[in-house]
Protein backbone atom coordinates (compact mmCIF):
# COMPACT_ATOMS: atom_id res chain seq x y z
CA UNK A 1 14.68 -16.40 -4.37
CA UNK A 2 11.47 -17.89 -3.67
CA UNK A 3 9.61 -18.18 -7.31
CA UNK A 4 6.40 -17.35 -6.17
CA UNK A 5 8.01 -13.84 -5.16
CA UNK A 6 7.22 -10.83 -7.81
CA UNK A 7 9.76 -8.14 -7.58
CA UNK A 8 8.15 -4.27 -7.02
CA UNK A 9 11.39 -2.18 -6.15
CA UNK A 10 14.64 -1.83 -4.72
CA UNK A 11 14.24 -0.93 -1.24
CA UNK A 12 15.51 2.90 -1.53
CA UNK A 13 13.14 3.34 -4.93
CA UNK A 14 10.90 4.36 -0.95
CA UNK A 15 11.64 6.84 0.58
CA UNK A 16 11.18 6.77 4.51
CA UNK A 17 7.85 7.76 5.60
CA UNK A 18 6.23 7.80 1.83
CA UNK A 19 4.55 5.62 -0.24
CA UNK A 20 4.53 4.36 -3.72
CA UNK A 21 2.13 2.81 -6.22
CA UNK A 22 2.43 -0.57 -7.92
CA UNK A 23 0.05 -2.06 -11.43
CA UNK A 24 1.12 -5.17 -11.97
CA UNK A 25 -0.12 -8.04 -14.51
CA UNK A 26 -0.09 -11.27 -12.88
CA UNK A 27 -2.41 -14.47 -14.13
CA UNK A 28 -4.11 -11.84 -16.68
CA UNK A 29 -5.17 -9.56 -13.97
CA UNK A 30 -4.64 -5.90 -13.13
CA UNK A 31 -3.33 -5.50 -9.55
CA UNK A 32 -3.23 -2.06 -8.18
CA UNK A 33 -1.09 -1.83 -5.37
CA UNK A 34 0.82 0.32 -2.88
CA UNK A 35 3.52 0.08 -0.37
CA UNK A 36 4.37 2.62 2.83
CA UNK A 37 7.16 2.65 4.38
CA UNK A 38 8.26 2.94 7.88
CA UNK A 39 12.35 3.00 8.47
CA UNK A 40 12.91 -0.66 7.77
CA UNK A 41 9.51 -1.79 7.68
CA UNK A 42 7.25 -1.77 4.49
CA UNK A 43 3.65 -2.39 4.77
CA UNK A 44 1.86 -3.21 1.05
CA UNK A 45 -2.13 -2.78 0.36
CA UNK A 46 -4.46 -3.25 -2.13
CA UNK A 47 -5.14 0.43 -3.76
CA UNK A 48 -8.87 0.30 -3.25
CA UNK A 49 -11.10 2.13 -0.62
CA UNK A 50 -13.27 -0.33 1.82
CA UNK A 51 -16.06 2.26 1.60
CA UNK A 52 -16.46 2.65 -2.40
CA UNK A 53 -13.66 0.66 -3.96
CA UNK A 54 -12.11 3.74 -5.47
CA UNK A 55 -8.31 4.29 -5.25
CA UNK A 56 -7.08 5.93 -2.67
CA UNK A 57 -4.51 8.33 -3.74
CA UNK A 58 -5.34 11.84 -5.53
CA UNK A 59 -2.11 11.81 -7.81
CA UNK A 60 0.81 9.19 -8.03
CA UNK A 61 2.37 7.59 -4.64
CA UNK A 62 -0.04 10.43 -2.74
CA UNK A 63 -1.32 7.99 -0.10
CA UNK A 64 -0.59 9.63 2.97
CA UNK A 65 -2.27 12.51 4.54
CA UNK A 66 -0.21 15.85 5.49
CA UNK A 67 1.38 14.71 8.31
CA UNK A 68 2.73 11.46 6.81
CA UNK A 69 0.84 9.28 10.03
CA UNK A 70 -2.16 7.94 7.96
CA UNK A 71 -2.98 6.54 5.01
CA UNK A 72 -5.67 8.89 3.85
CA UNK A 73 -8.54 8.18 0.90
CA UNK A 74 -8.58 10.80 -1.38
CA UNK A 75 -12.21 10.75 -2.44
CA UNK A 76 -14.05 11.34 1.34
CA UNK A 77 -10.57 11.60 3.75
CA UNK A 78 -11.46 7.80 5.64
CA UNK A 79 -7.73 7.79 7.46
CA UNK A 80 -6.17 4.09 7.72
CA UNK A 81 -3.32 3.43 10.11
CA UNK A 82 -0.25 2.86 7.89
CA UNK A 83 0.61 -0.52 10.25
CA UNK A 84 -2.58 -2.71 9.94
CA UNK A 85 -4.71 -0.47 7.61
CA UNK A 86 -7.71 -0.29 9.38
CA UNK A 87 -10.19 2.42 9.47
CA UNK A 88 -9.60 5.06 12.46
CA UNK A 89 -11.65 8.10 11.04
CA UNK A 90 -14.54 8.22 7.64
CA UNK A 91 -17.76 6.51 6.85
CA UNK A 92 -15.79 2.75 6.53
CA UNK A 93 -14.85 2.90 10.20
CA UNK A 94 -13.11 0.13 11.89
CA UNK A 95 -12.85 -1.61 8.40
CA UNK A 96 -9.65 -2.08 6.58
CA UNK A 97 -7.70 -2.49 3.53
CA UNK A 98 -6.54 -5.43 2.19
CA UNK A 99 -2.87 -5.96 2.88
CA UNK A 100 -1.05 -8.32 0.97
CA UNK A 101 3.07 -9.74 1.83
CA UNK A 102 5.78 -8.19 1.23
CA UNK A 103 9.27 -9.10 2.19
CA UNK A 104 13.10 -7.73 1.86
CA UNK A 105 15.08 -10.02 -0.09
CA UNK A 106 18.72 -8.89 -1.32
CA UNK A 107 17.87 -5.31 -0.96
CA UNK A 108 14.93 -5.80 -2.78
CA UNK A 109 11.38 -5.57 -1.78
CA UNK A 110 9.40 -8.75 -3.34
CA UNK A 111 5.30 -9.25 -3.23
CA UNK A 112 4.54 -12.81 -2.22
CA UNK A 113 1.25 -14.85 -1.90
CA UNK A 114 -0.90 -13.10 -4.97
């Protein structure tokens, strides 16, 4: 296992087509994170808005909007495509979240790279 790797979950702590939330404590610093996932594909963002810097979700692992096909900002509704996060609807337009690396590992989903 590659050290620099931080362990969030095991891969079915995701349900298909949800998402969950992630604080972690790494270096002495609060990251709040969340990861979506697609069948066998996860995709892993900073939880912060592009427009204000808020949070996204409304309540825990509430990322996505009603139909499960966007990642949706609970303070003004900006919608994010769930496979590169950027902006397709809301006042931050065309900008995007930060993603950050995730990878499978044992049947475990690891963060990498923070």
């Amino acid at each position: 296992m590659n050290s620099d790797a931080v362990f969030l979950c095991d891969l079915d702590a995701i349900p298909n087509h949800q998402a969950k939330s992630f604080t972690l404590e790494i270096n002495q610093q609060s990251i709040s994170l969340f990861v979506v996932r697609r069948d066998d594909k996860f995709f892993a963002y900073k939880n912060s808005c592009p427009h204000t810097g808020v949070e996204l979700n409304w309540q825990a692992d509430q990322f996505l909007d009603l139909s499960n096909e966007y990642i949706q900002c609970a303070v003004h509704g900006a919608r994010f495509r769930i496979e590169d996060g950027r902006c397709v609807w809301g006042p931050c337009l065309n900008q995007s979240l930060k993603s950050l690396s995730v990878k499978i590992e044992n049947q475990r989903l690891m963060l990498f790279g923070t």
